[in-house]
C-alpha atoms as a PDB file:
ATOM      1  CA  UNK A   1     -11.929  -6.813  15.366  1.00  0.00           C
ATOM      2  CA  UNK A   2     -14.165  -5.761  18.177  1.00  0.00           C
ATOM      3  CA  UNK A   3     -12.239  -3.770  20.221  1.00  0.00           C
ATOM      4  CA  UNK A   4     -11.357  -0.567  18.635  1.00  0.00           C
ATOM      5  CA  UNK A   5     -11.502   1.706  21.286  1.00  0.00           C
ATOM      6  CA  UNK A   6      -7.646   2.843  20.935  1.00  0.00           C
ATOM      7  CA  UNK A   7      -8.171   3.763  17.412  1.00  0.00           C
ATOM      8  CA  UNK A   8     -11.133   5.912  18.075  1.00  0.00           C
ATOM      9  CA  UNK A   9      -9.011   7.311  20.914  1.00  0.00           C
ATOM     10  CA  UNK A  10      -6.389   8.044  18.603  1.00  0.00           C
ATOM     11  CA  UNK A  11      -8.621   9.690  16.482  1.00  0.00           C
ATOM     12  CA  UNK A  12     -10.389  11.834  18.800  1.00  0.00           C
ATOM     13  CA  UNK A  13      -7.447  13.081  20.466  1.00  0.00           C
ATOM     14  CA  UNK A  14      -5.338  14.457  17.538  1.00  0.00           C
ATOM     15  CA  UNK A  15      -5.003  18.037  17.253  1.00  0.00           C
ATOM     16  CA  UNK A  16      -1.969  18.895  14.746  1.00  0.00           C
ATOM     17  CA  UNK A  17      -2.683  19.467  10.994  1.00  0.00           C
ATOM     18  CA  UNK A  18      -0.869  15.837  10.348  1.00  0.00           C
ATOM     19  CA  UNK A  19      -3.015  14.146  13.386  1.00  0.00           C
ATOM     20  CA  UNK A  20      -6.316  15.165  11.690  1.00  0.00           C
ATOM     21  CA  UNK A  21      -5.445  13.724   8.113  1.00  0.00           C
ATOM     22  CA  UNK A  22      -4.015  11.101   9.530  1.00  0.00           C
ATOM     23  CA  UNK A  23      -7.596  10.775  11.484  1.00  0.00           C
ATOM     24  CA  UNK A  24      -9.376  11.217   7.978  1.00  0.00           C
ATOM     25  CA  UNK A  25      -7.403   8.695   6.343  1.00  0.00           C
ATOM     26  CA  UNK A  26      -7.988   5.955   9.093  1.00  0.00           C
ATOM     27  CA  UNK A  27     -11.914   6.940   8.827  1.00  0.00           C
ATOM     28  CA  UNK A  28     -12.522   3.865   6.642  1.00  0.00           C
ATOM     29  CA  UNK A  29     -10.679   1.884   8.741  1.00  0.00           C
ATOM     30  CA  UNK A  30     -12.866   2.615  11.253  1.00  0.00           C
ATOM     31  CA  UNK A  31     -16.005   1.566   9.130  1.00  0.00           C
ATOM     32  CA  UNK A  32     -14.417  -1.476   7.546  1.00  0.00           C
ATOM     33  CA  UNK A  33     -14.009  -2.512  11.290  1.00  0.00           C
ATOM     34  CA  UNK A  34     -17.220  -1.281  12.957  1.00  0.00           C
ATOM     35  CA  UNK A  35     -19.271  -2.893   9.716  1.00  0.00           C
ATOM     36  CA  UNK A  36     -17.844  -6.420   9.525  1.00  0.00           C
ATOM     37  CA  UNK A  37     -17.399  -6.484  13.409  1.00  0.00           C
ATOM     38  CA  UNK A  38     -21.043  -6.141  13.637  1.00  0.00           C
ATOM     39  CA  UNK A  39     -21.599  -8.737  10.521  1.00  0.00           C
ATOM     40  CA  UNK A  40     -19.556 -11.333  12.782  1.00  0.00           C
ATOM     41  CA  UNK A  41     -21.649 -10.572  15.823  1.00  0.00           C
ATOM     42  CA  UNK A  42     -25.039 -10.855  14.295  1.00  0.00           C
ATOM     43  CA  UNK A  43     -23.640 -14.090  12.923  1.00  0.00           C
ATOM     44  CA  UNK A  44     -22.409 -15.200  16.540  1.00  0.00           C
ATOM     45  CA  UNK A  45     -25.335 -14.269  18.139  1.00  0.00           C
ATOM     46  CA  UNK A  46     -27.738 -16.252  15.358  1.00  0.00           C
ATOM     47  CA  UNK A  47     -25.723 -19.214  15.880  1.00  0.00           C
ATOM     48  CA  UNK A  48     -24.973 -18.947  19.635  1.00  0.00           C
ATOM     49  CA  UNK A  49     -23.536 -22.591  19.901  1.00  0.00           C
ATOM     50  CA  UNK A  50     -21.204 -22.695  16.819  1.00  0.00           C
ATOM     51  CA  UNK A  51     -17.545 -21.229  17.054  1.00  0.00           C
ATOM     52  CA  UNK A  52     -16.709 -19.473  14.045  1.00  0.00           C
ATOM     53  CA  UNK A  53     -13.870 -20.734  11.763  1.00  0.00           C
ATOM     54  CA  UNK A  54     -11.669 -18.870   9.441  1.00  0.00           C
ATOM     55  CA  UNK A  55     -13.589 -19.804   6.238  1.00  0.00           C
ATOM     56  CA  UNK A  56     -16.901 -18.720   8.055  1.00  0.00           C
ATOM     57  CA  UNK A  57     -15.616 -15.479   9.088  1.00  0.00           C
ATOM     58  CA  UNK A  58     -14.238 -15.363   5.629  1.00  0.00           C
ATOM     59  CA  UNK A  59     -17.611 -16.041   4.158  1.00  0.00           C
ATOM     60  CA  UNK A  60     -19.370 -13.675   6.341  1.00  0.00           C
ATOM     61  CA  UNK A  61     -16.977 -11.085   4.708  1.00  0.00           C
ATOM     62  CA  UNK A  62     -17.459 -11.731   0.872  1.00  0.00           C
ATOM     63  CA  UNK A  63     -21.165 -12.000   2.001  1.00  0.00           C
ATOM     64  CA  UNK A  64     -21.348  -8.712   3.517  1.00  0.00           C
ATOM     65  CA  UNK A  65     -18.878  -6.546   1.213  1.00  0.00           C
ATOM     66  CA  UNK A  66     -21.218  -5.150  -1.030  1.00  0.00           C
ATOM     67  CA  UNK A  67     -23.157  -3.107   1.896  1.00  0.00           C
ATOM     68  CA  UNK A  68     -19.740  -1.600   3.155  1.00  0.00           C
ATOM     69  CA  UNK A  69     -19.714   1.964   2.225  1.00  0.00           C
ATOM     70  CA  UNK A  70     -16.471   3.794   2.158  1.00  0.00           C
ATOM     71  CA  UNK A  71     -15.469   7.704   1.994  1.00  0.00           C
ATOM     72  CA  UNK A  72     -13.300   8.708  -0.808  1.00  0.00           C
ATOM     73  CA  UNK A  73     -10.683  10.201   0.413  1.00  0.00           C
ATOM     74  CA  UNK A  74      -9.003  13.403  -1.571  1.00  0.00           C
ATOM     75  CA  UNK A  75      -6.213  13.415  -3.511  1.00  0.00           C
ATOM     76  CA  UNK A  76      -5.894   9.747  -4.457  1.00  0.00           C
ATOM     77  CA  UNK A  77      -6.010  10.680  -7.915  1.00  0.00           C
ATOM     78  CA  UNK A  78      -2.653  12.911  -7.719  1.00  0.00           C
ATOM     79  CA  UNK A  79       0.677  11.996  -6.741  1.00  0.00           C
ATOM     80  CA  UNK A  80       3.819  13.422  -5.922  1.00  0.00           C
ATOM     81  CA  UNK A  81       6.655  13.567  -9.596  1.00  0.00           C
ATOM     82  CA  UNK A  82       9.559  11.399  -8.382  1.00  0.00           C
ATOM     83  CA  UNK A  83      12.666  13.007  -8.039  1.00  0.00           C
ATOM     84  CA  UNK A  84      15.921  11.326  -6.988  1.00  0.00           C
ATOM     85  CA  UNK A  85      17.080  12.469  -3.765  1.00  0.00           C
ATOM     86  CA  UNK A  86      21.267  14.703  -4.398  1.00  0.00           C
ATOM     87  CA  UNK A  87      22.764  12.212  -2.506  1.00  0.00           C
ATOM     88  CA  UNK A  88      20.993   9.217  -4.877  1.00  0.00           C
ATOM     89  CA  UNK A  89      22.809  10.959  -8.159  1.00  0.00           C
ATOM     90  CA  UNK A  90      26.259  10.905  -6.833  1.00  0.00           C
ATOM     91  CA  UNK A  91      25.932   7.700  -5.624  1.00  0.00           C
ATOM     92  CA  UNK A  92      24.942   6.776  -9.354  1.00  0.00           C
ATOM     93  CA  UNK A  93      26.889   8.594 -11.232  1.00  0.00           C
ATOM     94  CA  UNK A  94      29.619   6.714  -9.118  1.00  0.00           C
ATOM     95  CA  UNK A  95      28.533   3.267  -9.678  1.00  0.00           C
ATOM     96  CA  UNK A  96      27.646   3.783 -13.396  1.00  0.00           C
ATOM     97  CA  UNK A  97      31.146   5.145 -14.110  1.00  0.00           C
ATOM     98  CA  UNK A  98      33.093   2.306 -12.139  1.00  0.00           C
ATOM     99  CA  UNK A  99      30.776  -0.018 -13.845  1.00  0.00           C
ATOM    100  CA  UNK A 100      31.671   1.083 -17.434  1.00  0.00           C
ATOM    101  CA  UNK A 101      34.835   1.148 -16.473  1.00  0.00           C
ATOM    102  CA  UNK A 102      34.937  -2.179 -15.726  1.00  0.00           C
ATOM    103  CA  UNK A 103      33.297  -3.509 -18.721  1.00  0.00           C
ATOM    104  CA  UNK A 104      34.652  -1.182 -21.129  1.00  0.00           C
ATOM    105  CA  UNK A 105      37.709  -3.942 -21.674  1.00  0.00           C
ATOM    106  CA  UNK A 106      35.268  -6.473 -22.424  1.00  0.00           C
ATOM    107  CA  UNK A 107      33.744  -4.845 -25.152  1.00  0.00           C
ATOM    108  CA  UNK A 108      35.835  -3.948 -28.625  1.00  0.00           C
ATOM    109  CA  UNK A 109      34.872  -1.456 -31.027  1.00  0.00           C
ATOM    110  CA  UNK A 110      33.502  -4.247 -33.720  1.00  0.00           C
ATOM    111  CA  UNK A 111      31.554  -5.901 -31.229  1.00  0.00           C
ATOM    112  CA  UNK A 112      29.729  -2.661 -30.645  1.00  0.00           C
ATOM    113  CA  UNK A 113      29.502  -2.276 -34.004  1.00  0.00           C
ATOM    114  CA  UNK A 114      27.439  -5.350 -34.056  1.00  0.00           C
ATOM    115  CA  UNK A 115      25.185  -5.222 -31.355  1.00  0.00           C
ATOM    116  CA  UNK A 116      24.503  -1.901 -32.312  1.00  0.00           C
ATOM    117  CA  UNK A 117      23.805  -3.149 -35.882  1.00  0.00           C
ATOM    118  CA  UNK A 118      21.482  -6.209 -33.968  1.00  0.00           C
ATOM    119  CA  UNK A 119      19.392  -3.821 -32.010  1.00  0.00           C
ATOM    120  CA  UNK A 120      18.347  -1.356 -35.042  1.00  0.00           C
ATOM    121  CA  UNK A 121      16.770  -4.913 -36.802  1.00  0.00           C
END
């Protein structure tokens, strides 16, 4: 938690389109760990002689998670339409047809008849 030199680093030193919103994105990282790193500290150095243990540093967290303030970042709210990749649908189409292929000797035309008839109840 406290050493997040590399990530600022990282940050600072991007210079391509993708490095910046890459650098946006990992912005809240960046506060998440600067804000409860400094929560954990202030607790360490208030209690100088006690070493933390997880459900401390887990308490200091739900203590001190209402004062984090994030950035919203853009374009959470949209997303991308799937859309199966050409070499997906062959490989469908493929499986589906070996599949009823298989199973088509299994099934007689009255027994469709009445799971059709089943279904539309």
């Amino acid at each position: 938690i406290h050493n997040t030199k590399m990530l600022e680093h990282f940050c600072m030193s991007s210079e391509a389109t993708n490095n910046r919103t890459l650098t946006q994105q990992l912005e809240n990282i960046k506060t998440i760990l600067r804000h409860f790193s400094s929560k954990v500290d202030s607790w360490q150095e208030a209690n100088p002689s006690v070493v933390l243990s997880q459900d401390q540093v887990l308490s200091i967290i739900k203590n001190s998670y209402g004062s984090l303030q994030l950035n919203l970042l853009a374009g959470l709210d949209e997303y991308e339409r799937y859309s199966e990749n050409p070499r997906e649908i062959k490989f469908f189409q493929q499986y589906c047809r070996r599949m009823l292929f298989e199973f088509k000797p299994f099934v007689t035309i009255r027994n469709f008849h009445l799971l059709l008839v089943e279904t539309q109840q």
